[in-house]
C-alpha atoms as a PDB file:
ATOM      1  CA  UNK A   1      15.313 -11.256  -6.675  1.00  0.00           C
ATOM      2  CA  UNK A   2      13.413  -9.052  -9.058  1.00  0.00           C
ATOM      3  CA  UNK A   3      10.127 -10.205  -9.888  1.00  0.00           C
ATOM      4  CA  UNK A   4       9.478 -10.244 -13.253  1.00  0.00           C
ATOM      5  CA  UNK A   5       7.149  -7.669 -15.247  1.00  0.00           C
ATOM      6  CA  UNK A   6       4.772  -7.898 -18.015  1.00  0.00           C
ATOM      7  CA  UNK A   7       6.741  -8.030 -21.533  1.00  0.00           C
ATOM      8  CA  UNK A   8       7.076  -4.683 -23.537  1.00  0.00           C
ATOM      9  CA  UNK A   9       5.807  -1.936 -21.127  1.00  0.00           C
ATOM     10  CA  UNK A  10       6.548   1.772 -22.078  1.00  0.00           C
ATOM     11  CA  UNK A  11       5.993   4.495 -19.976  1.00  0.00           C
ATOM     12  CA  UNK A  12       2.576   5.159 -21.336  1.00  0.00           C
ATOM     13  CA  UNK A  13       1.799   2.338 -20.182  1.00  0.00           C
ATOM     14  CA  UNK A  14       2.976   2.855 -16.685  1.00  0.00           C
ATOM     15  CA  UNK A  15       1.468   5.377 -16.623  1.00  0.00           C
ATOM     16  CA  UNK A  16      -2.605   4.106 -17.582  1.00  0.00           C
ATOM     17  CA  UNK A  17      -1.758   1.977 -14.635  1.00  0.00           C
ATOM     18  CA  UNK A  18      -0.882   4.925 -12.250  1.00  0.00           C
ATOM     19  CA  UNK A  19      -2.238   2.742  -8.957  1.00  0.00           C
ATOM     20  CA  UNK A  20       1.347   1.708  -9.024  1.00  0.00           C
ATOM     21  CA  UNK A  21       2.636  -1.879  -8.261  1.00  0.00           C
ATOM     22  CA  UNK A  22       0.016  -3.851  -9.220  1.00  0.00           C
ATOM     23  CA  UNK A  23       2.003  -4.868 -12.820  1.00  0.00           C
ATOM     24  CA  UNK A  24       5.060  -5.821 -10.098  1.00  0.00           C
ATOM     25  CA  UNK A  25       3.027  -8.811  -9.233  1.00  0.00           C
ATOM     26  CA  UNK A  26       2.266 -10.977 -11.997  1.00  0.00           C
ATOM     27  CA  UNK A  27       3.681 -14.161 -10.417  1.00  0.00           C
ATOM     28  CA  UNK A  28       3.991 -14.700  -6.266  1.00  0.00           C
ATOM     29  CA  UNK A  29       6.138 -17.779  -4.876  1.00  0.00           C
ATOM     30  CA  UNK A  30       4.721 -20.013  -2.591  1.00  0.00           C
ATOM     31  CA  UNK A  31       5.115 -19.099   1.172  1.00  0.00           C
ATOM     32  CA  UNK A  32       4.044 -21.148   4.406  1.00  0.00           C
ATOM     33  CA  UNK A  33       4.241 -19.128   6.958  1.00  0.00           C
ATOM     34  CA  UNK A  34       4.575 -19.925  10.507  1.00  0.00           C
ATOM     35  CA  UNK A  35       2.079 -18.146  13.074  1.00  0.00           C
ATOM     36  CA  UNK A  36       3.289 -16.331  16.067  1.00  0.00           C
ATOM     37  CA  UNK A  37       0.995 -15.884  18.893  1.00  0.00           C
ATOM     38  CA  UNK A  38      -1.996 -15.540  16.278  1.00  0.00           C
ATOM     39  CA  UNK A  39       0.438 -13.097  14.519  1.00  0.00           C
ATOM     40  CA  UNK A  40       1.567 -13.150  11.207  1.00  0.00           C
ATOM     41  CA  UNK A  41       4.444 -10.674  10.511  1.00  0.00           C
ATOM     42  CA  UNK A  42       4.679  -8.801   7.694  1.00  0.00           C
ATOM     43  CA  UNK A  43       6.810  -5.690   8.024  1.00  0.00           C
ATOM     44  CA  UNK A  44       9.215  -6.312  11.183  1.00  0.00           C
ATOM     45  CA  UNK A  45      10.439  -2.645  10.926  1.00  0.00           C
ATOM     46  CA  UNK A  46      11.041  -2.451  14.970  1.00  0.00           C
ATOM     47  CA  UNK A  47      13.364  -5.257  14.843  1.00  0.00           C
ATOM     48  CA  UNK A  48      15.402  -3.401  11.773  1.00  0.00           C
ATOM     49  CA  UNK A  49      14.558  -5.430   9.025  1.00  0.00           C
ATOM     50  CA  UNK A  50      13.180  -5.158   5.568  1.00  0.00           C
ATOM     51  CA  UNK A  51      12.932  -8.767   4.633  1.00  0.00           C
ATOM     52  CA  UNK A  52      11.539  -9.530   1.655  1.00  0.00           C
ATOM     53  CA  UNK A  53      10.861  -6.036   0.846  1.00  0.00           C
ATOM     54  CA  UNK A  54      11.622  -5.079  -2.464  1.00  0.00           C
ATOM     55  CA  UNK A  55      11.811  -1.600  -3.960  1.00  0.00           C
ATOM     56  CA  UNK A  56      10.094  -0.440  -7.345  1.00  0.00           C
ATOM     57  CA  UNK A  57      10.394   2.871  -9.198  1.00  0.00           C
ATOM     58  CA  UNK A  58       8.069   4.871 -10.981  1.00  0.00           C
ATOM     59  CA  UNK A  59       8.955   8.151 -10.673  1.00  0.00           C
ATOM     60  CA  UNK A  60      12.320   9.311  -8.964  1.00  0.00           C
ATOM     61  CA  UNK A  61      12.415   7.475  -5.714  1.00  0.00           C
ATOM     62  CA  UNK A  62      10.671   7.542  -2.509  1.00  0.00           C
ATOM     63  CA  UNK A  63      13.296   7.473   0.170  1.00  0.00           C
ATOM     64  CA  UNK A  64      12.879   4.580   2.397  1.00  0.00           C
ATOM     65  CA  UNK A  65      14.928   3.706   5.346  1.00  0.00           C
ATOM     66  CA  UNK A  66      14.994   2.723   8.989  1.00  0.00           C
ATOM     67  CA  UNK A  67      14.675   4.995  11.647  1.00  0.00           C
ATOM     68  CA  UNK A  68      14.275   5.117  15.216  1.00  0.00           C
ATOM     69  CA  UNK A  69      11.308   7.602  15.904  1.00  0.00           C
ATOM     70  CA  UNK A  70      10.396   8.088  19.769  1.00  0.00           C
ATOM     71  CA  UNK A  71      12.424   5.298  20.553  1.00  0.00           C
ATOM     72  CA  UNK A  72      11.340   2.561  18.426  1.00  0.00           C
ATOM     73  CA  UNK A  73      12.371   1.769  15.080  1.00  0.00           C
ATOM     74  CA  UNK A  74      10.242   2.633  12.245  1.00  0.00           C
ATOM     75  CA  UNK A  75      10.205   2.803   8.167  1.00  0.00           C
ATOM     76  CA  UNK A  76      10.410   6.971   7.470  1.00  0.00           C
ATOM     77  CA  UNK A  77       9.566   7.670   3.627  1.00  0.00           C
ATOM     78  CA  UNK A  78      10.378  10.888   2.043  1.00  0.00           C
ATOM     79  CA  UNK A  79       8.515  12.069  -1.048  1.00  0.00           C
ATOM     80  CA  UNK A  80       9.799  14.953  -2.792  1.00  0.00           C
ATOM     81  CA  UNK A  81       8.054  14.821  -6.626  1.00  0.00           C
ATOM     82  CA  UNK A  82       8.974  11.046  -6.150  1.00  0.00           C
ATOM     83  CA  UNK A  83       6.759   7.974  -6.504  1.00  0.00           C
ATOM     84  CA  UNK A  84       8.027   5.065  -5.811  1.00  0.00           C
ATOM     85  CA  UNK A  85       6.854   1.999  -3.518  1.00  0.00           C
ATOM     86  CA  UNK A  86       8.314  -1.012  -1.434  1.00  0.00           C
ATOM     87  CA  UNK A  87       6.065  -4.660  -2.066  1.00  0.00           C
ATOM     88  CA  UNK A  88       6.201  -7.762  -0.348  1.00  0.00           C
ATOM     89  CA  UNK A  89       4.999 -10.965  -2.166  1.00  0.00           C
ATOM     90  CA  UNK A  90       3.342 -13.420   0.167  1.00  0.00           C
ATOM     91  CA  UNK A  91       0.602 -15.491  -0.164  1.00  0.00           C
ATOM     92  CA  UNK A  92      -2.023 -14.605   2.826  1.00  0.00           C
ATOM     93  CA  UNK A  93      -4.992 -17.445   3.563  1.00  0.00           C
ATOM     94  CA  UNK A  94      -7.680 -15.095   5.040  1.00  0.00           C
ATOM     95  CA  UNK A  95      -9.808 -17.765   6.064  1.00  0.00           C
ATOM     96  CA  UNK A  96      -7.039 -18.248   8.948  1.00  0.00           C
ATOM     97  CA  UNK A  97      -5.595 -14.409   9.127  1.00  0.00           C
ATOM     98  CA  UNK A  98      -8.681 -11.962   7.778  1.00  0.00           C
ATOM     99  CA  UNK A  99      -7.294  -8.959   9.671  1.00  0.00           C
ATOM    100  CA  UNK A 100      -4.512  -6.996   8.690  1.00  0.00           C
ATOM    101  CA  UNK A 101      -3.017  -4.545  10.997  1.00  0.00           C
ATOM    102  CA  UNK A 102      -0.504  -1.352  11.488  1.00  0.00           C
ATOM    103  CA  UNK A 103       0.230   1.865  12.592  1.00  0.00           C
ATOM    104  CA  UNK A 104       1.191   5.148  10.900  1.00  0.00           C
ATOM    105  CA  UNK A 105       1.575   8.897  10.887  1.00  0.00           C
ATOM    106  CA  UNK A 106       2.716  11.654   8.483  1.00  0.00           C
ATOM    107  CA  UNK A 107       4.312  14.617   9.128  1.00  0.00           C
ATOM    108  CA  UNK A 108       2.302  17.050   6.633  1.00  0.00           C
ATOM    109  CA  UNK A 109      -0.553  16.881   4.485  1.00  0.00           C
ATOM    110  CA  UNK A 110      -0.996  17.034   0.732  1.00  0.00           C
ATOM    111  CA  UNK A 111      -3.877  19.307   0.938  1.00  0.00           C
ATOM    112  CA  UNK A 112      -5.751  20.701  -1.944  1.00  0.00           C
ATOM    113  CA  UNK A 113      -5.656  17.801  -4.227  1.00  0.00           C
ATOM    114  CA  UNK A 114      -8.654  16.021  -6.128  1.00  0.00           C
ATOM    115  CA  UNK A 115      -7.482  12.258  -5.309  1.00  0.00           C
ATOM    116  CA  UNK A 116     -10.036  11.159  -7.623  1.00  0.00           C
ATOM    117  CA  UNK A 117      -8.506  12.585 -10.580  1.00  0.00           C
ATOM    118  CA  UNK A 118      -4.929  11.480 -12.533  1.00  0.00           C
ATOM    119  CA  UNK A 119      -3.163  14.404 -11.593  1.00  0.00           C
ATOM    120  CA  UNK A 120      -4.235  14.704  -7.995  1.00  0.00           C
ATOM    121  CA  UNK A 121      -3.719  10.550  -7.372  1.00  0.00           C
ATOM    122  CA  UNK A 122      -0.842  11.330  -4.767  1.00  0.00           C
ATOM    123  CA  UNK A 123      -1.052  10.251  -1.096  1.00  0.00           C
ATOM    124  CA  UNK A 124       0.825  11.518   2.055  1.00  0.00           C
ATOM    125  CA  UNK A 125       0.651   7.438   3.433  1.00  0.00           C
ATOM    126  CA  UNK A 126      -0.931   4.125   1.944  1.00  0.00           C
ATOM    127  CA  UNK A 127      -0.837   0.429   2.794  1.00  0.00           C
ATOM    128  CA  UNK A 128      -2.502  -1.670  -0.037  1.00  0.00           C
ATOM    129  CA  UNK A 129      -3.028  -5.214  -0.804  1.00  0.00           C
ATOM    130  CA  UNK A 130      -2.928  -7.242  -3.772  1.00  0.00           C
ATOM    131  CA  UNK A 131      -4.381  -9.818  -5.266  1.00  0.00           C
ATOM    132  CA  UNK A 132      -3.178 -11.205  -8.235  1.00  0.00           C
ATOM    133  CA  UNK A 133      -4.393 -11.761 -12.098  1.00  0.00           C
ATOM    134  CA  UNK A 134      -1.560 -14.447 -12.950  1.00  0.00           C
ATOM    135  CA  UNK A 135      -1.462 -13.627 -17.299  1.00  0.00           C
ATOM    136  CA  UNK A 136      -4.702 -12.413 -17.177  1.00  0.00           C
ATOM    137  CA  UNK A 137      -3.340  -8.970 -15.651  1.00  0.00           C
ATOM    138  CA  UNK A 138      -6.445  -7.049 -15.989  1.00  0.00           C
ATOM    139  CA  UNK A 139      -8.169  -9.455 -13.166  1.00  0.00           C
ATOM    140  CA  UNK A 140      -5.574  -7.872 -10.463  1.00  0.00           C
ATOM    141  CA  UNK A 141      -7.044  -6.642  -7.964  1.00  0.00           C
ATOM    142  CA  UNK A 142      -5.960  -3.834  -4.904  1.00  0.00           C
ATOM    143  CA  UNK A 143      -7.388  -2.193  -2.503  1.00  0.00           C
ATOM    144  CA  UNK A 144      -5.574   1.189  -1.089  1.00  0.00           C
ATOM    145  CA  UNK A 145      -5.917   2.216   1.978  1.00  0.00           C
ATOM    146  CA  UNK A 146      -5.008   5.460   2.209  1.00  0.00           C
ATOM    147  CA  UNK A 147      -4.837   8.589   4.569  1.00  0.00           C
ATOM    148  CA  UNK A 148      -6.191  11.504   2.370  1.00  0.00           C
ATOM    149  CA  UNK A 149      -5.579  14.447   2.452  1.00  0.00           C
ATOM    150  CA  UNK A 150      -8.853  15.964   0.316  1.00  0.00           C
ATOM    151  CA  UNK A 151     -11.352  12.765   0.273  1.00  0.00           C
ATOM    152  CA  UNK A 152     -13.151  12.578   3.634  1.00  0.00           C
ATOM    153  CA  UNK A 153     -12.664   9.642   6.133  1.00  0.00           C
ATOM    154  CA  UNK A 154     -14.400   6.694   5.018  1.00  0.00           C
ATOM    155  CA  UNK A 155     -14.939   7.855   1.450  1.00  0.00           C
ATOM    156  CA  UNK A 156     -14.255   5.207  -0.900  1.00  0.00           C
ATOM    157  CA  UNK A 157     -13.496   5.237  -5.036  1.00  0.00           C
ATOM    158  CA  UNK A 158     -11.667   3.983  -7.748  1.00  0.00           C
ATOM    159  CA  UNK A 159      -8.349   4.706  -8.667  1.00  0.00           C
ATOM    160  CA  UNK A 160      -7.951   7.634 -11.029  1.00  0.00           C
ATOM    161  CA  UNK A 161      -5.429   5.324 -13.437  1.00  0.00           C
ATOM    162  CA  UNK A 162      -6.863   1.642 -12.604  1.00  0.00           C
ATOM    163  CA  UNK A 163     -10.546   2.247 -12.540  1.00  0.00           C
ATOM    164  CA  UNK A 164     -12.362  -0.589 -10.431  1.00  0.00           C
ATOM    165  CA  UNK A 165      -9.471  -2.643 -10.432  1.00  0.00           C
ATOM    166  CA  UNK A 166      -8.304  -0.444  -7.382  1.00  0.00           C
ATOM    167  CA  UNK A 167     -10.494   0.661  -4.895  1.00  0.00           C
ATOM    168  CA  UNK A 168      -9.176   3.682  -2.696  1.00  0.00           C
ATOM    169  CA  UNK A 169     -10.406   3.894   1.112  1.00  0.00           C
ATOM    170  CA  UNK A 170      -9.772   6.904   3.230  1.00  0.00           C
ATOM    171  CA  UNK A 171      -8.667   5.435   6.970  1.00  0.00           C
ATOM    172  CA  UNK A 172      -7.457   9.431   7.305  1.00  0.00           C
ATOM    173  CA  UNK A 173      -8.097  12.485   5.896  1.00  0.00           C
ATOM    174  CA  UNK A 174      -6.908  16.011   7.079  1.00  0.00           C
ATOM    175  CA  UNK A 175      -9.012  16.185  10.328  1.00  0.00           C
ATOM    176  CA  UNK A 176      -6.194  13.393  11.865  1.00  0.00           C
ATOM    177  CA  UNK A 177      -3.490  15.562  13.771  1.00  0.00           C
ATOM    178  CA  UNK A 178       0.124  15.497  12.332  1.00  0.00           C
ATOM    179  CA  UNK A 179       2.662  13.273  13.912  1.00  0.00           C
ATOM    180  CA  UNK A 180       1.069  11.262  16.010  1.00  0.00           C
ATOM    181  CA  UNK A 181       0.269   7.669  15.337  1.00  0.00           C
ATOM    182  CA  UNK A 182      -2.704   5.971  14.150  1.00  0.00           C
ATOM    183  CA  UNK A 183      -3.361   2.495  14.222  1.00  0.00           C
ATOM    184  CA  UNK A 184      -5.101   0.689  11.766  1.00  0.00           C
ATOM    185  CA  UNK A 185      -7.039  -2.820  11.693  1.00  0.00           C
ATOM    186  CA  UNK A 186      -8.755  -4.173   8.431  1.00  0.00           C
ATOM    187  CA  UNK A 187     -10.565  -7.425   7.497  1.00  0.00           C
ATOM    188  CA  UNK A 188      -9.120  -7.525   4.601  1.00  0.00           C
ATOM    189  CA  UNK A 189     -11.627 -10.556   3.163  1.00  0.00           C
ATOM    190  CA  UNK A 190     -14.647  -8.263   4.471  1.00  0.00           C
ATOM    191  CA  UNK A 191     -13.101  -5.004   2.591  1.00  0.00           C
ATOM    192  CA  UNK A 192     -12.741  -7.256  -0.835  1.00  0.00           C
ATOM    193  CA  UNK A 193     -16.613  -8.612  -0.291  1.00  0.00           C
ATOM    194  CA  UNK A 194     -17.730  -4.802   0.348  1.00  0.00           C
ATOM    195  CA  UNK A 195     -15.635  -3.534  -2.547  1.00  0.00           C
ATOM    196  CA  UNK A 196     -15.671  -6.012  -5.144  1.00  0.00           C
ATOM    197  CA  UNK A 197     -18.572  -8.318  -4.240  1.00  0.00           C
ATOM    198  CA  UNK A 198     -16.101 -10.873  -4.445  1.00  0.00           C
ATOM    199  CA  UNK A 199     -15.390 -13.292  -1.489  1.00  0.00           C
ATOM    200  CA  UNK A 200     -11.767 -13.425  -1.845  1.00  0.00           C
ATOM    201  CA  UNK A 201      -9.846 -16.290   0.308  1.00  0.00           C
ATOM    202  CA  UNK A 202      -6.198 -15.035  -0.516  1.00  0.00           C
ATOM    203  CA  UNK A 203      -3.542 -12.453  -1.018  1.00  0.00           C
ATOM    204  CA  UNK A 204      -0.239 -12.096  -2.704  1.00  0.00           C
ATOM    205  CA  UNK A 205       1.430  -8.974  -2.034  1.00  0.00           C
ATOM    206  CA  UNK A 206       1.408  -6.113   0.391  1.00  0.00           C
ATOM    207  CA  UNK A 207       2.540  -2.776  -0.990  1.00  0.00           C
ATOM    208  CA  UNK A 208       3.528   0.691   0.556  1.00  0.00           C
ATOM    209  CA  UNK A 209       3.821   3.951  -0.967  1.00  0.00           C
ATOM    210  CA  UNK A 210       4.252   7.407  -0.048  1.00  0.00           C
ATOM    211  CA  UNK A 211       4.096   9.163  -3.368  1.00  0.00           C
ATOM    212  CA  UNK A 212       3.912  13.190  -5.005  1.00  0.00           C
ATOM    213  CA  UNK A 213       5.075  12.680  -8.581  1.00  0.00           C
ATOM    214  CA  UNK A 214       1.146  13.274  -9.696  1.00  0.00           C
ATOM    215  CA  UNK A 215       1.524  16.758  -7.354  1.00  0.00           C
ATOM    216  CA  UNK A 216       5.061  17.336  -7.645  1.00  0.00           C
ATOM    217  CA  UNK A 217       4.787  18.066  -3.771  1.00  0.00           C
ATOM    218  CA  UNK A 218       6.821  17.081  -0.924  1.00  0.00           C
ATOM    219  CA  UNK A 219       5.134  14.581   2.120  1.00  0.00           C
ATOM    220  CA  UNK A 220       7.160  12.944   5.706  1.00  0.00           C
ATOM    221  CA  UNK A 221       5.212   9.823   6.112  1.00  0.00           C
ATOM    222  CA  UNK A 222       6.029   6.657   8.760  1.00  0.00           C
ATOM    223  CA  UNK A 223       5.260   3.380   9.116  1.00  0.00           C
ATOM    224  CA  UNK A 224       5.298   1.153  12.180  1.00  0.00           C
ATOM    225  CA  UNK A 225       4.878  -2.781  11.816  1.00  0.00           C
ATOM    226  CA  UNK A 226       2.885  -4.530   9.564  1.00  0.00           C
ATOM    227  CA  UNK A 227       1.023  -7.992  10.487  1.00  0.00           C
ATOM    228  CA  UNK A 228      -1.736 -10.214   9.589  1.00  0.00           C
ATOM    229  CA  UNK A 229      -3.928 -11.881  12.769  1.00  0.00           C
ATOM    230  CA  UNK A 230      -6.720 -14.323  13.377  1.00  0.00           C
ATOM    231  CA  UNK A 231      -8.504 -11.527  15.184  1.00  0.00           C
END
């Protein structure tokens, strides 16, 4: 199903809000989801499937598919002057499942690029989350986590095209080595409180993007499986 957008958009207006999906998610359907050993899937990309995964384009397109990499089966997304995301709409109580978790690596850097300005707002990797403004569109808010390749690790700011609405954090930055995996774990209420002062108590969407349509570069990115967890 396609989610519906905001009426009347043209691409100027796309592109004022350049941190990308965050106008895909004016409405999220209710979800109760079913724990797993304290686990909380999100992105089952091991077991092959995209469920729930849906694919918007803002630029050319981001290839996305399935791969097996080392052995295991993993979401490989090829940027090439593309940007272009996958989101998944699901409401997330963080007062049972704070932390989210994953694992990534890219397979070059985007180096040389002032990710704090419009034209430099392009990222080899990022995982994001969303929470949602309903009609009131302007009280969405994301945060980005994303591996850098200029900003320094643990350098946080807010998006070139969204202002405060989006907050980027660096997880990586060009010190990480190239393919090999990184994993990541996030309290995701904790980052909100930290970046917003706001203590938020749900989610509706998790996003990915691997995007150089700012750059016009080229970036290898992958993503391993995505979860929430009580701890």
């Amino acid at each position: 199903m396609t989610i519906p957008l905001y009426p009347a958009h043209t691409s100027a207006t796309w592109t004022i809000v350049k941190h990308k999906l965050l106008l895909c998610l004016a409405m999220w359907l209710p979800h109760h989801p079913v724990l797993a050993d304290n686990k909380l899937p999100i992105g089952e990309f091991r077991q092959n499937r995209l469920d729930g995964w849906e694919h918007k384009s803002f630029k050319g397109e981001t290839q996305y598919r399935l791969q097996a990499i080392d052995g295991v089966t993993a979401l490989v997304a090829d940027s090439r002057a593309t940007g272009s995301g996958l989101f998944k709409e699901q409401r997330i109580d963080l007062t049972q499942t704070p932390f989210l978790n994953w694992s990534w690596r890219i397979g070059n850097r985007l180096s040389g690029l002032n990710e704090q300005s419009k034209a430099g707002d392009d990222y080899a990797a990022r995982v994001y989350v969303v929470v949602k403004g309903g009609l009131a569109f302007w009280q969405t808010k994301a945060v980005n986590y994303v591996w850098a390749g200029n900003s320094k690790r643990d350098s946080v700011w807010p998006n070139a095209f969204a202002g405060d609405h989006a907050m980027m954090m660096a997880l990586r930055d060009q010190e990480a080595p190239l393919n090999v995996w990184e994993h990541e774990k996030r309290n995701i209420r904790a980052d909100f409180k930290q970046l917003f002062g706001e203590d938020i108590i749900a989610i509706d969407a998790v996003a990915i993007m691997t995007d150089t349509d700012n750059s016009g570069g080229q970036v290898f990115a992958v993503y391993g499986d995505i979860w929430f967890s009580k701890d």
